[in-house]
C-alpha atoms as a PDB file:
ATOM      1  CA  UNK A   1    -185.602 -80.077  59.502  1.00  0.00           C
ATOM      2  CA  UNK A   2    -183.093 -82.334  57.639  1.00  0.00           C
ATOM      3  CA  UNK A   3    -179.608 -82.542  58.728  1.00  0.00           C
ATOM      4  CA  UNK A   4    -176.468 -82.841  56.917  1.00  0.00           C
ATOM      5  CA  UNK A   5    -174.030 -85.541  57.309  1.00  0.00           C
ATOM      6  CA  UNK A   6    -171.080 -84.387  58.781  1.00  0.00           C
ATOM      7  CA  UNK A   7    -169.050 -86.133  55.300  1.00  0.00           C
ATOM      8  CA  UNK A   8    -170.772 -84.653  52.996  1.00  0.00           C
ATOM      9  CA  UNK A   9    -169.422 -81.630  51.746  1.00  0.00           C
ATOM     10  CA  UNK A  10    -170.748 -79.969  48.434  1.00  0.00           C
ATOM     11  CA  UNK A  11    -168.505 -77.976  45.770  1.00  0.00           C
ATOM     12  CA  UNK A  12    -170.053 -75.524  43.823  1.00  0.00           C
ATOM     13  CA  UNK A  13    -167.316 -73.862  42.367  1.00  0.00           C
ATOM     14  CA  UNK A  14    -165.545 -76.388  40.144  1.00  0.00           C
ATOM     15  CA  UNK A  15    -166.093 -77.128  36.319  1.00  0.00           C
ATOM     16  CA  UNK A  16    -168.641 -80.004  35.110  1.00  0.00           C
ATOM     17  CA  UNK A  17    -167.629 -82.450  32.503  1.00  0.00           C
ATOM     18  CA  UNK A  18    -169.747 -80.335  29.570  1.00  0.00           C
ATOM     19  CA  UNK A  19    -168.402 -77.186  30.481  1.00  0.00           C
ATOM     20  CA  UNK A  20    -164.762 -78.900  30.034  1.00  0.00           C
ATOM     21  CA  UNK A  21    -165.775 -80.539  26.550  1.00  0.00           C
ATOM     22  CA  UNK A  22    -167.355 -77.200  25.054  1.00  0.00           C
ATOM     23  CA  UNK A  23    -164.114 -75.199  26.548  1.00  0.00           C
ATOM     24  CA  UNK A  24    -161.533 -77.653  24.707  1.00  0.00           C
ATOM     25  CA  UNK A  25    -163.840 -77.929  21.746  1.00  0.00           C
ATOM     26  CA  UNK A  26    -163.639 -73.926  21.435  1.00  0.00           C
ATOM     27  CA  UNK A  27    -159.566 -74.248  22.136  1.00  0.00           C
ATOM     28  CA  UNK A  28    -159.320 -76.598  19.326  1.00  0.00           C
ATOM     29  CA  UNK A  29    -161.202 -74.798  16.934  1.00  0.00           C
ATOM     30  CA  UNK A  30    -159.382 -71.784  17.596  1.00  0.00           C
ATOM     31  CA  UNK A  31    -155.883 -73.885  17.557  1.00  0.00           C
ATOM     32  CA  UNK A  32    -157.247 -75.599  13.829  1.00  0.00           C
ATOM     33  CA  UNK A  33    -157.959 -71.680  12.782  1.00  0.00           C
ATOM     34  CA  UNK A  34    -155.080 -69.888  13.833  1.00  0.00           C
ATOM     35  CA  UNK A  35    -152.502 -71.390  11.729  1.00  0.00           C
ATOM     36  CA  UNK A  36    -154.537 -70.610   8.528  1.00  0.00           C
ATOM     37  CA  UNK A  37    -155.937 -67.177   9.211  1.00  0.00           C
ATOM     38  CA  UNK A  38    -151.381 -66.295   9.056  1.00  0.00           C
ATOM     39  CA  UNK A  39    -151.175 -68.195   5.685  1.00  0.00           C
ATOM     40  CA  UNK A  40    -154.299 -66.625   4.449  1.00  0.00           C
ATOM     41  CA  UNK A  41    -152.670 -62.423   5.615  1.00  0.00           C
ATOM     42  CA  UNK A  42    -149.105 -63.259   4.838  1.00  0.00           C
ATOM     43  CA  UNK A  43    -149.618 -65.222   1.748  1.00  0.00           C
ATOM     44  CA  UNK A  44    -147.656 -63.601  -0.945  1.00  0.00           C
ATOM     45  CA  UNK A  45    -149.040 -64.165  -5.063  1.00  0.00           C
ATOM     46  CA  UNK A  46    -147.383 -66.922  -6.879  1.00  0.00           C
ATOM     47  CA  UNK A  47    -145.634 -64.448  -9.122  1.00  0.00           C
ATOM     48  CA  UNK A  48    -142.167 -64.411  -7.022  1.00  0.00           C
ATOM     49  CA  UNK A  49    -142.369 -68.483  -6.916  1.00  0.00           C
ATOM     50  CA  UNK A  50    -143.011 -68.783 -11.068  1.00  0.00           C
ATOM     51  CA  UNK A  51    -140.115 -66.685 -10.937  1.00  0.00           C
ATOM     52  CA  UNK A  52    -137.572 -68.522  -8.551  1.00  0.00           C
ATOM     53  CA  UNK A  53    -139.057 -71.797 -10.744  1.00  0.00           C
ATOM     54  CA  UNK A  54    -137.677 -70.355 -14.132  1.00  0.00           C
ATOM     55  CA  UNK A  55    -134.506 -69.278 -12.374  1.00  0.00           C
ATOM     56  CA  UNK A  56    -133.963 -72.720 -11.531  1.00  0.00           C
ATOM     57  CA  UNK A  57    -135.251 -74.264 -14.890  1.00  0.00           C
ATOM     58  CA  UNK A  58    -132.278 -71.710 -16.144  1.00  0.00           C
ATOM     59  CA  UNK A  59    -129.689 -73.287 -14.264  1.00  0.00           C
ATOM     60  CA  UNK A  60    -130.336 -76.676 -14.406  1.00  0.00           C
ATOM     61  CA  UNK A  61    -130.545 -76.472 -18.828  1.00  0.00           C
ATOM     62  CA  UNK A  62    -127.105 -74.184 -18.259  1.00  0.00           C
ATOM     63  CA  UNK A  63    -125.683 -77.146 -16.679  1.00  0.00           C
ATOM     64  CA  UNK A  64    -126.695 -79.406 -19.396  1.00  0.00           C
ATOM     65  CA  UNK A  65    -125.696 -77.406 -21.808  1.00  0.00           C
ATOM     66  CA  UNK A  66    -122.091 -76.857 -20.704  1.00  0.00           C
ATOM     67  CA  UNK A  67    -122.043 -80.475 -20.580  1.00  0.00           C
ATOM     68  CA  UNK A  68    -123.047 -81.189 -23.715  1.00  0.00           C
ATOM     69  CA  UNK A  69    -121.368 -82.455 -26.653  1.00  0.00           C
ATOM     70  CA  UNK A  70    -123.417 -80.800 -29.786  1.00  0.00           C
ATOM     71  CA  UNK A  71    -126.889 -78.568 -29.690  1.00  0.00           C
ATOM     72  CA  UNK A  72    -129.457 -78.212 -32.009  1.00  0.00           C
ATOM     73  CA  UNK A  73    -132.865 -77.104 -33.114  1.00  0.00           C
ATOM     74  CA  UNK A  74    -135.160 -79.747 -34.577  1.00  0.00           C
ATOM     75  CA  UNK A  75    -139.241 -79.167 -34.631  1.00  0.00           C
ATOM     76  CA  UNK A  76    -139.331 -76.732 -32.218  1.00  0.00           C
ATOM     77  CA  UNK A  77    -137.260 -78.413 -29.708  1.00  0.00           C
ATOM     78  CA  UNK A  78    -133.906 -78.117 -28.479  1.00  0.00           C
ATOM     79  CA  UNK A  79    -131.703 -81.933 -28.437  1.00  0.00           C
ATOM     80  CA  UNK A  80    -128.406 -81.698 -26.422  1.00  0.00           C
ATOM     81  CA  UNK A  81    -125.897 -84.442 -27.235  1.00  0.00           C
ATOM     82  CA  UNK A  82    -124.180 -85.387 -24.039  1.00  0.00           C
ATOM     83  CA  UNK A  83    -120.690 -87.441 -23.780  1.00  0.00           C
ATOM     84  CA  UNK A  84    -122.295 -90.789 -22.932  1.00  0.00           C
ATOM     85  CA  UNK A  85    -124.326 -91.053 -26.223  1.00  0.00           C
ATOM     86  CA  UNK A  86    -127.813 -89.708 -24.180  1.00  0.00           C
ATOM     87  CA  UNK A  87    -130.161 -87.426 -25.935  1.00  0.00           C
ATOM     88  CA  UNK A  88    -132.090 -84.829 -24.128  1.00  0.00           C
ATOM     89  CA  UNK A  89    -134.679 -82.940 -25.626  1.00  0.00           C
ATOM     90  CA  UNK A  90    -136.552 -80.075 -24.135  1.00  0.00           C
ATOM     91  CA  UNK A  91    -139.935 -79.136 -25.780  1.00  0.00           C
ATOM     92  CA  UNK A  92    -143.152 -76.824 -24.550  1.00  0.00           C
ATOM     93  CA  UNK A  93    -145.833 -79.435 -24.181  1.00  0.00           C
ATOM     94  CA  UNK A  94    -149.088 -77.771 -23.533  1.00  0.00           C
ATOM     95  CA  UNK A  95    -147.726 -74.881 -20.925  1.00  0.00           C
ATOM     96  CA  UNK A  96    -145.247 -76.800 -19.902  1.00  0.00           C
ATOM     97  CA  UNK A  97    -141.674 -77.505 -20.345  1.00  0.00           C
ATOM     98  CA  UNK A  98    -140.975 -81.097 -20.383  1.00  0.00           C
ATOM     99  CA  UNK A  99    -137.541 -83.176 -20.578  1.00  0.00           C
ATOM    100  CA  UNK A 100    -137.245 -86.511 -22.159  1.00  0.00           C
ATOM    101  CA  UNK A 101    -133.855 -88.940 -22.437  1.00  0.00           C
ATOM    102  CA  UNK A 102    -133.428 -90.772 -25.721  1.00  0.00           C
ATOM    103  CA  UNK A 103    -137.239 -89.596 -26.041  1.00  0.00           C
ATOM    104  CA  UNK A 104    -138.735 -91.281 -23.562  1.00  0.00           C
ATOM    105  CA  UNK A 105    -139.398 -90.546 -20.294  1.00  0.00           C
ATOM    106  CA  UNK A 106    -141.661 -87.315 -19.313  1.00  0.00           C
ATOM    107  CA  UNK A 107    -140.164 -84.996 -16.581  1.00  0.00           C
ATOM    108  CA  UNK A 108    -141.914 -81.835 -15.990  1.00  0.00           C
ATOM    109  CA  UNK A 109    -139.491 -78.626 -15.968  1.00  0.00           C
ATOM    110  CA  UNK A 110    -141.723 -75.602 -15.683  1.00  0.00           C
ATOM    111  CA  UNK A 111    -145.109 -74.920 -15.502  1.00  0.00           C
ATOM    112  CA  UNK A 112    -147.586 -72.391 -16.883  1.00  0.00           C
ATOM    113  CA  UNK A 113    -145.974 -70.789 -19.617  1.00  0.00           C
ATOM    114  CA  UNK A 114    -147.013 -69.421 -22.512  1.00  0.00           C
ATOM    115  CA  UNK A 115    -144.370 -69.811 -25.006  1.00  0.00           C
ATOM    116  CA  UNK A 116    -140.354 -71.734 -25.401  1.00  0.00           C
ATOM    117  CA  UNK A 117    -138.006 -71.121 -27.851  1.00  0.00           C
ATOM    118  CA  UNK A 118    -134.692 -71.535 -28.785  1.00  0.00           C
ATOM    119  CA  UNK A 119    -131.897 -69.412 -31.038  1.00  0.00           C
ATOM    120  CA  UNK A 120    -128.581 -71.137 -31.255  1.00  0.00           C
ATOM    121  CA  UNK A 121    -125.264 -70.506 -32.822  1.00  0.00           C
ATOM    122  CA  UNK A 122    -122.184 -72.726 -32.917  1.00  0.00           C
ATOM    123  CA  UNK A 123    -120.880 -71.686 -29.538  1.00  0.00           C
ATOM    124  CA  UNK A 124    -123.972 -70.427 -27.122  1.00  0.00           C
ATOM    125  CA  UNK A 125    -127.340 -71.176 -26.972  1.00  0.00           C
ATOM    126  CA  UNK A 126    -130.537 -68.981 -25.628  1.00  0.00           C
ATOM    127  CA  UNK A 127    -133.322 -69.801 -23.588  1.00  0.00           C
ATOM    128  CA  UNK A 128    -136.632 -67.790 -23.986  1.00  0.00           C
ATOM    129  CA  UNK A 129    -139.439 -68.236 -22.069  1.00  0.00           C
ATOM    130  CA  UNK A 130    -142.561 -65.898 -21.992  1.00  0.00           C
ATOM    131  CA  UNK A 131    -144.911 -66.672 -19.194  1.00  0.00           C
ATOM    132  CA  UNK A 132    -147.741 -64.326 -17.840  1.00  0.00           C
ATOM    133  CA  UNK A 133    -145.196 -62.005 -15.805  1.00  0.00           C
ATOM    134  CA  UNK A 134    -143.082 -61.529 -19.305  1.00  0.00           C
ATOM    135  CA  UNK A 135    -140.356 -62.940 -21.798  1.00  0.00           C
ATOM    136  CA  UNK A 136    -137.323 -64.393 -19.559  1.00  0.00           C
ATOM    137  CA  UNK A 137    -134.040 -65.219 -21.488  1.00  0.00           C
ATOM    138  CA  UNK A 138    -131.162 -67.128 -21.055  1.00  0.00           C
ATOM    139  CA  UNK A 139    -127.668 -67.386 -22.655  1.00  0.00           C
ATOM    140  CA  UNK A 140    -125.498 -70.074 -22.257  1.00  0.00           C
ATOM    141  CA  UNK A 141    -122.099 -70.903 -23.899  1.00  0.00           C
ATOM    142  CA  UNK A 142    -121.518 -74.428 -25.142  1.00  0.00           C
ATOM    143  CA  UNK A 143    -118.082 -75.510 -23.180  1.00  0.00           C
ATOM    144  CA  UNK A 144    -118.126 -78.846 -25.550  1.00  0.00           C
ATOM    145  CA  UNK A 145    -114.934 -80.483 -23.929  1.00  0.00           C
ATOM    146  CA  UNK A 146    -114.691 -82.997 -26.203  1.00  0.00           C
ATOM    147  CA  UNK A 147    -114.442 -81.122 -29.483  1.00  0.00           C
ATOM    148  CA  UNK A 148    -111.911 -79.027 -27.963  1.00  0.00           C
ATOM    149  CA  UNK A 149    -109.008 -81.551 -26.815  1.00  0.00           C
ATOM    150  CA  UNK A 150    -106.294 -81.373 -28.156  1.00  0.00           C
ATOM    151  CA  UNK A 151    -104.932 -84.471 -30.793  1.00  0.00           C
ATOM    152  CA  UNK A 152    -101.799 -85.834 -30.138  1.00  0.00           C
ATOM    153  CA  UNK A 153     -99.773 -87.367 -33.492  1.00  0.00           C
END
């Protein structure tokens, strides 16, 4: 019979070094997967953002406009005159809406739209904008602060 040293003590109950790799391999996977299976269910369709993106397209020509000194239609695109002798022009360039200063320059404004135009007066100006979820206008009132100053003798 063989005896066993008195130091030598076997444990048969932990984990061996594979069994720890495949374990952590299966945690990470999980870990990787988790996050993207809540994008994936909660996801909402792009139709609120297109939305929120022509809202904001809104308010940032409104703020031009008020600023400007003169408006007007040429080609199919609207040219605001502002105080410090800039030109801006906003024209539908593809299905986009792009912005150029003194007519250079290319800054993308909104994306996938279908249509821009413009109707203007001498005091307001209108936004329209169809894109797939429908026509979207705007209204805004040329402020024009230097045309309305008064002149002293």
């Amino acid at each position: 019979m063989e005896e066993q040293s008195q130091f030598v003590v076997k444990h048969e109950g932990g984990f061996t070094l594979l069994e720890m790799i495949i374990s952590l391999t299966i945690f990470l996977i999980l870990a990787v997967l988790t996050p993207l299976m809540f994008s994936a269910i909660f996801s909402t369709s792009g139709q609120p953002l297109h939305h929120q993106e022509i809202s904001l397209f809104f308010e940032q020509a409104d703020k031009e406009l008020q600023g400007s000194i003169s408006a007007e239609k040429r080609w199919d695109r609207l040219y605001l005159i502002q105080p410090d002798g800039n030109e801006i022009s906003y024209e539908k360039y593809g299905d986009r809406i792009v912005r150029k200063v003194n007519g250079a320059g290319f800054e993308i404004i909104l994306q996938d739209i279908q249509s821009f135009r413009t109707e203007h007066d001498q005091h307001s100006v209108e936004l329209i904008v169809q894109a797939h979820e429908g026509i979207f206008t705007h209204k805004a009132i040329l402020i024009q602060p230097y045309l309305n100053q008064w002149k002293t003798p």
